[in-house]
C-alpha atoms as a PDB file:
ATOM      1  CA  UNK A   1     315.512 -50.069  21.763  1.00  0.00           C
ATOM      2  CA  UNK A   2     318.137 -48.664  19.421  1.00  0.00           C
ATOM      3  CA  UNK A   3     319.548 -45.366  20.033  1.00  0.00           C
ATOM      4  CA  UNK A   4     320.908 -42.938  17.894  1.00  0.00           C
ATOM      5  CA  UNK A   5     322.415 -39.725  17.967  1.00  0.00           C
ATOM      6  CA  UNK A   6     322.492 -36.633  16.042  1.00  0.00           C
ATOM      7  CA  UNK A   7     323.960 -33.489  16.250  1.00  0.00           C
ATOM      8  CA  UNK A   8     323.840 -31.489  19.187  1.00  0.00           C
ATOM      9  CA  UNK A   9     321.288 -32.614  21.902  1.00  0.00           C
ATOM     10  CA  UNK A  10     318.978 -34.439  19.341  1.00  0.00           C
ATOM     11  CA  UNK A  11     318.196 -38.217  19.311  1.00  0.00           C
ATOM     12  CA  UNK A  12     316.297 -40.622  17.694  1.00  0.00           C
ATOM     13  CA  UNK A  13     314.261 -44.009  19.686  1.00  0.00           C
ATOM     14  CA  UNK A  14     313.534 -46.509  17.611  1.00  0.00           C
ATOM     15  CA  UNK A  15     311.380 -49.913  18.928  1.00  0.00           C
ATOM     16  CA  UNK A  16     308.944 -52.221  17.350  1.00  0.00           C
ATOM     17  CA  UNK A  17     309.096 -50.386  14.075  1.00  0.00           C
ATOM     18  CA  UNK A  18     307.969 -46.721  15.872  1.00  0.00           C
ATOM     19  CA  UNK A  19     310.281 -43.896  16.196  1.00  0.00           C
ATOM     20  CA  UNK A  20     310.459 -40.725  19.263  1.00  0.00           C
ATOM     21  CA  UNK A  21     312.679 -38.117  18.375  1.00  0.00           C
ATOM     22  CA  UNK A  22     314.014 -35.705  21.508  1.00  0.00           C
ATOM     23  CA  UNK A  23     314.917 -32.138  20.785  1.00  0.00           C
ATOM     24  CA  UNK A  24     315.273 -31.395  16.809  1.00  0.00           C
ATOM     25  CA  UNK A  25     316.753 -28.182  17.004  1.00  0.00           C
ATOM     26  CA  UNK A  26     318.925 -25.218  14.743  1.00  0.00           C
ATOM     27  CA  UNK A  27     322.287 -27.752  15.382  1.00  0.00           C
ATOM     28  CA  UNK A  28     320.463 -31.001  14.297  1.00  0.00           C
ATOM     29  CA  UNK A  29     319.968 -32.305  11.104  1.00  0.00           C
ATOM     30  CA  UNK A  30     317.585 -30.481   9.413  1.00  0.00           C
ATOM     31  CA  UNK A  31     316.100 -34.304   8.348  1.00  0.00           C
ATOM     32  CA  UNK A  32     316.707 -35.356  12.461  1.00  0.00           C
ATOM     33  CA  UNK A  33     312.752 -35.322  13.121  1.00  0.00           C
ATOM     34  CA  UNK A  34     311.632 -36.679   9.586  1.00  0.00           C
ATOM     35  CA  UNK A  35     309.971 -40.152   9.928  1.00  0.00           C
ATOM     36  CA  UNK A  36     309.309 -39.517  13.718  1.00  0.00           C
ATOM     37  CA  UNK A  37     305.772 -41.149  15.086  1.00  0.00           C
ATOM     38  CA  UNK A  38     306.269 -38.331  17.825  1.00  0.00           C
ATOM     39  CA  UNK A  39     308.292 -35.609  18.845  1.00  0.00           C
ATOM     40  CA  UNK A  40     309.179 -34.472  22.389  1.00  0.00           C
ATOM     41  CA  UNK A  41     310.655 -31.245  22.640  1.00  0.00           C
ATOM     42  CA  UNK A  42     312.363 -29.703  26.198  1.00  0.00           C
ATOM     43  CA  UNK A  43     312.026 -25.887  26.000  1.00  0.00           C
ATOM     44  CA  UNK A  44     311.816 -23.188  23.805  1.00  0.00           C
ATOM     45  CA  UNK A  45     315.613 -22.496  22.875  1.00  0.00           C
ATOM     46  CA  UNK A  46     316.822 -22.616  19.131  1.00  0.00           C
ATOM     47  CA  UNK A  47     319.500 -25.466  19.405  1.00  0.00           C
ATOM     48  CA  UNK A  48     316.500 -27.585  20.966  1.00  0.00           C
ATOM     49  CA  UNK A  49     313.161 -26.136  18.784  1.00  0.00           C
ATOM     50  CA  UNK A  50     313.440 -25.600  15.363  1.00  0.00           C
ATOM     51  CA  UNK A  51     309.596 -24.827  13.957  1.00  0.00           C
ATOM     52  CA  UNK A  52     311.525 -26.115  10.218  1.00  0.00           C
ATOM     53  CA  UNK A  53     312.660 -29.623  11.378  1.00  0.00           C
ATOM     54  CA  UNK A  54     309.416 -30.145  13.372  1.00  0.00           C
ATOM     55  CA  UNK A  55     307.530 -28.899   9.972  1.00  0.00           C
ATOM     56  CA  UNK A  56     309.449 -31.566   8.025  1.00  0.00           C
ATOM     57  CA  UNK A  57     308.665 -34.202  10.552  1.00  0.00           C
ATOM     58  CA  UNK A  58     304.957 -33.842  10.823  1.00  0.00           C
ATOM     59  CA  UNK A  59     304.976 -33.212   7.312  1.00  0.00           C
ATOM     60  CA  UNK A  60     306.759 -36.627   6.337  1.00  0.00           C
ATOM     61  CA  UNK A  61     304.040 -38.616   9.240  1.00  0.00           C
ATOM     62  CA  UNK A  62     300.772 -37.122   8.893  1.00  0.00           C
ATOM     63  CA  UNK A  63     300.455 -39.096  12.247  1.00  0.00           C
ATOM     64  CA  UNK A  64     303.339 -38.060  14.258  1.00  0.00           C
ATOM     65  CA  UNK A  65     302.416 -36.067  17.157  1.00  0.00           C
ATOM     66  CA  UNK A  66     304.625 -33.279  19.290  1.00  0.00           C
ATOM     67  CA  UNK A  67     304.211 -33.467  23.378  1.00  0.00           C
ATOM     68  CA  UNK A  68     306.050 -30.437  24.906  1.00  0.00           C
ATOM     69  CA  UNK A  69     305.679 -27.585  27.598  1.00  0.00           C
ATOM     70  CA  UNK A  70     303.557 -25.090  27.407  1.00  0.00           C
ATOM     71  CA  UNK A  71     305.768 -22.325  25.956  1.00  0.00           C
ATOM     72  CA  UNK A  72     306.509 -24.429  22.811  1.00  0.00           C
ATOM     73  CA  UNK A  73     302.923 -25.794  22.376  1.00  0.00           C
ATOM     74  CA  UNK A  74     301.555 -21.734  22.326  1.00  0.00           C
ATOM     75  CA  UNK A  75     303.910 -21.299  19.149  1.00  0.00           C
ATOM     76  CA  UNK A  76     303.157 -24.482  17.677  1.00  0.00           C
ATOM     77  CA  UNK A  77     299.240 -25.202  18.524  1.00  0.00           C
ATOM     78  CA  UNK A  78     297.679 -22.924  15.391  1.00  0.00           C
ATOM     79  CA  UNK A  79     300.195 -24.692  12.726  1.00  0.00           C
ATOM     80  CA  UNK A  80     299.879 -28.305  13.591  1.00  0.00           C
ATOM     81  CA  UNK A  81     296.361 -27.927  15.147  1.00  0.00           C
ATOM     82  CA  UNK A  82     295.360 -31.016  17.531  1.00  0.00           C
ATOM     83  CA  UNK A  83     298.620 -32.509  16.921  1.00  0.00           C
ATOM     84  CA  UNK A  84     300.595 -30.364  19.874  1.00  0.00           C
ATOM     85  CA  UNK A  85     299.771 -31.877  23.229  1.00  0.00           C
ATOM     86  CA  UNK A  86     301.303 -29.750  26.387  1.00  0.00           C
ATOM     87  CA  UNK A  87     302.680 -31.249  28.964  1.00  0.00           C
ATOM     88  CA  UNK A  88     304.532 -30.424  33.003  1.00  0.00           C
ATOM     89  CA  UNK A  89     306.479 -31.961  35.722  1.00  0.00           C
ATOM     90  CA  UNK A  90     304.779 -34.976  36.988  1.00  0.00           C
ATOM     91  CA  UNK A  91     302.644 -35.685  33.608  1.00  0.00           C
ATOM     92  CA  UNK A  92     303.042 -38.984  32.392  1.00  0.00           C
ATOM     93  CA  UNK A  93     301.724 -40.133  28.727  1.00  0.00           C
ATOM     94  CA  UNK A  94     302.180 -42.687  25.950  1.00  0.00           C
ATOM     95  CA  UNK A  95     303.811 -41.499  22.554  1.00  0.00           C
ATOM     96  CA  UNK A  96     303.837 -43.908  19.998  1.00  0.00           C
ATOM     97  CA  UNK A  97     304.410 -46.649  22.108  1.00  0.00           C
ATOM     98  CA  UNK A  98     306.817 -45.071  24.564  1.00  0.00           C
ATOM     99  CA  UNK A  99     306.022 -44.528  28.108  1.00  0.00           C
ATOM    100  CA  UNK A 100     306.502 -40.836  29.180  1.00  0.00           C
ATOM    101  CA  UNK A 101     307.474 -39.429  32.429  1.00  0.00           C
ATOM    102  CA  UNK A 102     308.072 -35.496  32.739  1.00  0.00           C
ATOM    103  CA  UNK A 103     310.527 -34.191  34.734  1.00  0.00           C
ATOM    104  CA  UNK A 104     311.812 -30.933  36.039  1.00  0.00           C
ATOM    105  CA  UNK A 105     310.279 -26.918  35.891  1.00  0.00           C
ATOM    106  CA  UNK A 106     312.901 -24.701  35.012  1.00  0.00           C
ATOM    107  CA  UNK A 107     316.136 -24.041  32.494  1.00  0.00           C
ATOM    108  CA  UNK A 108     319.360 -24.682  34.336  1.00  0.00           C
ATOM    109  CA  UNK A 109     320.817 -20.392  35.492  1.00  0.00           C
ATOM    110  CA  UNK A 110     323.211 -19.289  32.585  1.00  0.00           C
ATOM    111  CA  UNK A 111     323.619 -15.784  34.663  1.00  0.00           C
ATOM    112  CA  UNK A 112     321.731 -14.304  37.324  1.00  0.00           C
ATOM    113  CA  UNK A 113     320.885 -11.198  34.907  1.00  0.00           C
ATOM    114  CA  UNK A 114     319.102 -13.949  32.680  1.00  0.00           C
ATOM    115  CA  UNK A 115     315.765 -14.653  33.256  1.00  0.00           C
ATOM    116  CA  UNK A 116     315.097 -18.352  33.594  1.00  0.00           C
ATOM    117  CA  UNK A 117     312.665 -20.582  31.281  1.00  0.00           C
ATOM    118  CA  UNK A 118     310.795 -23.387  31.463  1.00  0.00           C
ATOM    119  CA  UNK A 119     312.471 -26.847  30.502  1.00  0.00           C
ATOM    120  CA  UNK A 120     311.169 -30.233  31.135  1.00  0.00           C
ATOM    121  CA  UNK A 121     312.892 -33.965  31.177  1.00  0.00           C
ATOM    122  CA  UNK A 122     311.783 -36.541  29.561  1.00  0.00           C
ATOM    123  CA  UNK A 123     312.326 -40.538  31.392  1.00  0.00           C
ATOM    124  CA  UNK A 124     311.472 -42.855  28.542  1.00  0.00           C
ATOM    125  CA  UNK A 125     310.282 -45.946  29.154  1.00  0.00           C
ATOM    126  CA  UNK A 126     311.461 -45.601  32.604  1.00  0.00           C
ATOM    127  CA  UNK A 127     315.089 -46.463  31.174  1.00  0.00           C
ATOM    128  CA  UNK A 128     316.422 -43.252  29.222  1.00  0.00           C
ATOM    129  CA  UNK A 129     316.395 -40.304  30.512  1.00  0.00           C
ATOM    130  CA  UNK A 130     316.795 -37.147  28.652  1.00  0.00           C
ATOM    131  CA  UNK A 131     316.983 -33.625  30.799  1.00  0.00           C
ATOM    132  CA  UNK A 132     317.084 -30.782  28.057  1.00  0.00           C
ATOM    133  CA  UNK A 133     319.107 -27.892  29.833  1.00  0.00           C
ATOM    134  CA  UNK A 134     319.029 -28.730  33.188  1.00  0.00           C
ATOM    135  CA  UNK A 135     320.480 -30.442  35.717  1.00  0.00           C
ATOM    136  CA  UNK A 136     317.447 -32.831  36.927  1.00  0.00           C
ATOM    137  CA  UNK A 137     317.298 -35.828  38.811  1.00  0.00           C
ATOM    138  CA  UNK A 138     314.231 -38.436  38.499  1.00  0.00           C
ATOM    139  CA  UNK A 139     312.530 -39.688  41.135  1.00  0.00           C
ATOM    140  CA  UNK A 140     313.608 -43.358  39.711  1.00  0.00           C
ATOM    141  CA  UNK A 141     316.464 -45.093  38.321  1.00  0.00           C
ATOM    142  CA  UNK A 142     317.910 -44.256  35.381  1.00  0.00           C
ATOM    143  CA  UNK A 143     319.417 -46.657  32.987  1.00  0.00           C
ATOM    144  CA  UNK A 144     320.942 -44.889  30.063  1.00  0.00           C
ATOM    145  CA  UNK A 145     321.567 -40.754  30.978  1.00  0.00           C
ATOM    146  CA  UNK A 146     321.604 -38.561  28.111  1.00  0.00           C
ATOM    147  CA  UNK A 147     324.628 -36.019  29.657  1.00  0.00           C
ATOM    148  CA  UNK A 148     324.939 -32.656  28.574  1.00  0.00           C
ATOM    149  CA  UNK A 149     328.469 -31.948  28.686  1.00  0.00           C
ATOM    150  CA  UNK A 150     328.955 -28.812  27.467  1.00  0.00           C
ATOM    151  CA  UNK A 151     326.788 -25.627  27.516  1.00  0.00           C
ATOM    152  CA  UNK A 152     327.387 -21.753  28.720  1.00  0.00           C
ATOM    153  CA  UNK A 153     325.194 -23.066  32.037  1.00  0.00           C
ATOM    154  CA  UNK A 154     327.228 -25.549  33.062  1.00  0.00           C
ATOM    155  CA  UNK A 155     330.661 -26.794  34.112  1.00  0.00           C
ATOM    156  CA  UNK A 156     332.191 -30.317  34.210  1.00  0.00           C
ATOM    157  CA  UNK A 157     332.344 -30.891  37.700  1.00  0.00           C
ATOM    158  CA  UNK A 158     328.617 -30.259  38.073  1.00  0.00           C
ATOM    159  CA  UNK A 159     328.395 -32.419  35.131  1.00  0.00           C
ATOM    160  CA  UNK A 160     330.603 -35.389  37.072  1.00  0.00           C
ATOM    161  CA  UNK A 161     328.281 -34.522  39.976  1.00  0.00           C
ATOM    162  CA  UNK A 162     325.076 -34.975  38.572  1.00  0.00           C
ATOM    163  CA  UNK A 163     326.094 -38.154  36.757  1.00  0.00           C
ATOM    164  CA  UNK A 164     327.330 -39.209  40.470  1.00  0.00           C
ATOM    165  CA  UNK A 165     323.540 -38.398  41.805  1.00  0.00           C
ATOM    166  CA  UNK A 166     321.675 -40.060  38.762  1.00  0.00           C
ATOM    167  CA  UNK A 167     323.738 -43.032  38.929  1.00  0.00           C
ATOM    168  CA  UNK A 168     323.078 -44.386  35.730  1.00  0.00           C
ATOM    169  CA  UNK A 169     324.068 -47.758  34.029  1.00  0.00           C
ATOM    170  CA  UNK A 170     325.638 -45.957  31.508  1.00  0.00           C
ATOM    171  CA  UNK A 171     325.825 -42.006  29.937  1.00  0.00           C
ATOM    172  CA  UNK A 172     325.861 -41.062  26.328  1.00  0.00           C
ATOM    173  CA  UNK A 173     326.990 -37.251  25.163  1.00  0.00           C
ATOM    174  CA  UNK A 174     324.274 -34.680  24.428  1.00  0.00           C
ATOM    175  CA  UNK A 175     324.445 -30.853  23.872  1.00  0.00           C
ATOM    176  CA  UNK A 176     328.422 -30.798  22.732  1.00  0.00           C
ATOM    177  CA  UNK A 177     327.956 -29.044  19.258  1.00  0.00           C
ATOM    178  CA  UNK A 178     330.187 -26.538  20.903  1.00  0.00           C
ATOM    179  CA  UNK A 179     332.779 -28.916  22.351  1.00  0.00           C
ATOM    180  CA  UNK A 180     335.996 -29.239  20.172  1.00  0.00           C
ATOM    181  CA  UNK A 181     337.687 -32.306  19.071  1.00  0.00           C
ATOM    182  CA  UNK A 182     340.513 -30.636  21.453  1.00  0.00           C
ATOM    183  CA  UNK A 183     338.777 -30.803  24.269  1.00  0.00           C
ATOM    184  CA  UNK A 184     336.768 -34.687  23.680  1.00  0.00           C
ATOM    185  CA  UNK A 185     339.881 -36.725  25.112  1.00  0.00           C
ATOM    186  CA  UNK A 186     339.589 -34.529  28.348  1.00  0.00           C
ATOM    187  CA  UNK A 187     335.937 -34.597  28.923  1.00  0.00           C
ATOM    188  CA  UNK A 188     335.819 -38.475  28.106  1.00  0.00           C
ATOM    189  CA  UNK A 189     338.632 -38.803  30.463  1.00  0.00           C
ATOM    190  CA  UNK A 190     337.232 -37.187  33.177  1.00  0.00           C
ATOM    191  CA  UNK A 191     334.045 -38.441  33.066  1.00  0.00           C
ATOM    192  CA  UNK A 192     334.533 -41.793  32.415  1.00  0.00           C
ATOM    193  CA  UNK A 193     337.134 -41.846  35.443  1.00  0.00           C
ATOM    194  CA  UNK A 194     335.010 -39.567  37.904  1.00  0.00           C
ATOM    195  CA  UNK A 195     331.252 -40.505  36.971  1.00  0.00           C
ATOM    196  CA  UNK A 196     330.897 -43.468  38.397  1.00  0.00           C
ATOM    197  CA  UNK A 197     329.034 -44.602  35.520  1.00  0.00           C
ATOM    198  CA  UNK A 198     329.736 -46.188  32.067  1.00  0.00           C
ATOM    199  CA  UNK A 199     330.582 -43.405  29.844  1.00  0.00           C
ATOM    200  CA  UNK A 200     329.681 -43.559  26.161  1.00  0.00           C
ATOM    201  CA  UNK A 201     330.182 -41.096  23.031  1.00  0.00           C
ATOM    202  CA  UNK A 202     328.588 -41.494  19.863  1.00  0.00           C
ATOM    203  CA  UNK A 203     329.284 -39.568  17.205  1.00  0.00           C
ATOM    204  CA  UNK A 204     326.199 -37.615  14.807  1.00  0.00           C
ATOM    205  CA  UNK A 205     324.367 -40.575  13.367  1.00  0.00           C
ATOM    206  CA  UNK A 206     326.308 -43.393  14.700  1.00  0.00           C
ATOM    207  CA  UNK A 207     323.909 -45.216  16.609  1.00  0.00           C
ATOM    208  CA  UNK A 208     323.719 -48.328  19.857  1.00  0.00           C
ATOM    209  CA  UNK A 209     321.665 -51.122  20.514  1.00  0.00           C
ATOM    210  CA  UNK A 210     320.364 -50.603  24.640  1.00  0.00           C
END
């Protein structure tokens, strides 16, 4: 399966000539989605949904299909009728020849004063495991960890924590649109010396064999 990754906390699965795309949002490419046999989409926050770059993608694949959670699918269900397919903690499907698992019920806290959202993890093909804005941890092993690094919810020693409680093969960097080049050496530093795990960065459109 190749991986690669665009901007922000969007990336692109390719295998036996299908592609999934994870979380096309207002950061991404505005072409990160097009070509996409499916789409799966974490929760309902700009820099993860963008209605535009899912338009362009079902619009390129008059067969791709979206799976998401609920509070997506409601805005999404009358403008790509029967091609929005909602989906919850514990579901498991097949999209374009990927095996699904859904993971996790709830956005990680930003602030107390904020009111929490839904936000679901995706395990794909029981290897990579993508967890949107949150903090989750599968029931299974985890191969490849797509680590959000950097985000107003989080800090980096829950970051080397949860990497430390996945224990993954190996992490790539997701959601760090808003980490400088200043600040890169450091976070690669400590998280490659502190995770426990192989720690990878790609940078927008570069792309790995796993």
């Amino acid at each position: 399966m190749k991986l690669t990754k665009k901007s922000h906390a969007c990336v692109r699965l390719e295998k036996d000539g299908r592609t999934l795309v994870i979380d096309p949002g207002v950061f991404s490419e505005e072409d990160a989605a097009v070509g996409a046999d499916a789409v799966l989409v974490t929760h309902e926050h700009p820099d993860h949904f963008d209605e535009g770059r899912l338009r362009a993608a079902l619009e390129s694949n008059p067969g791709a299909e979206i799976w998401t959670l609920r509070s997506v699918a409601d805005q999404l269900s009358s403008v790509f009728p029967g091609r929005v397919h909602t989906v919850g903690h514990g579901d498991t499907f097949t999209a374009a020849g990927y095996d699904v698992e859904v993971h996790g019920e709830l956005h990680a806290v930003i602030h107390p004063d904020i009111p929490r959202v839904t936000n679901v993890g995706y395990l794909v093909d029981g290897s990579l495991f993508h967890p949107g804005d949150a903090l989750t941890v599968p029931a299974g092993p985890v191969e490849t960890l797509m680590l959000p690094v950097h985000a107003p919810w989080n800090k980096v020693s829950e970051v080397i924590d949860y990497v430390r409680e996945v224990k993954p093969r190996r992490t790539f960097d997701v959601h760090d649109a808003l980490l400088t080049e200043v600040a890169r050496p450091l976070y690669d530093g400590l998280l490659g010396r502190l995770g426990g795990s192989g720690h990878h960065r790609l940078a927008p459109g570069e792309d790995t064999e796993l």
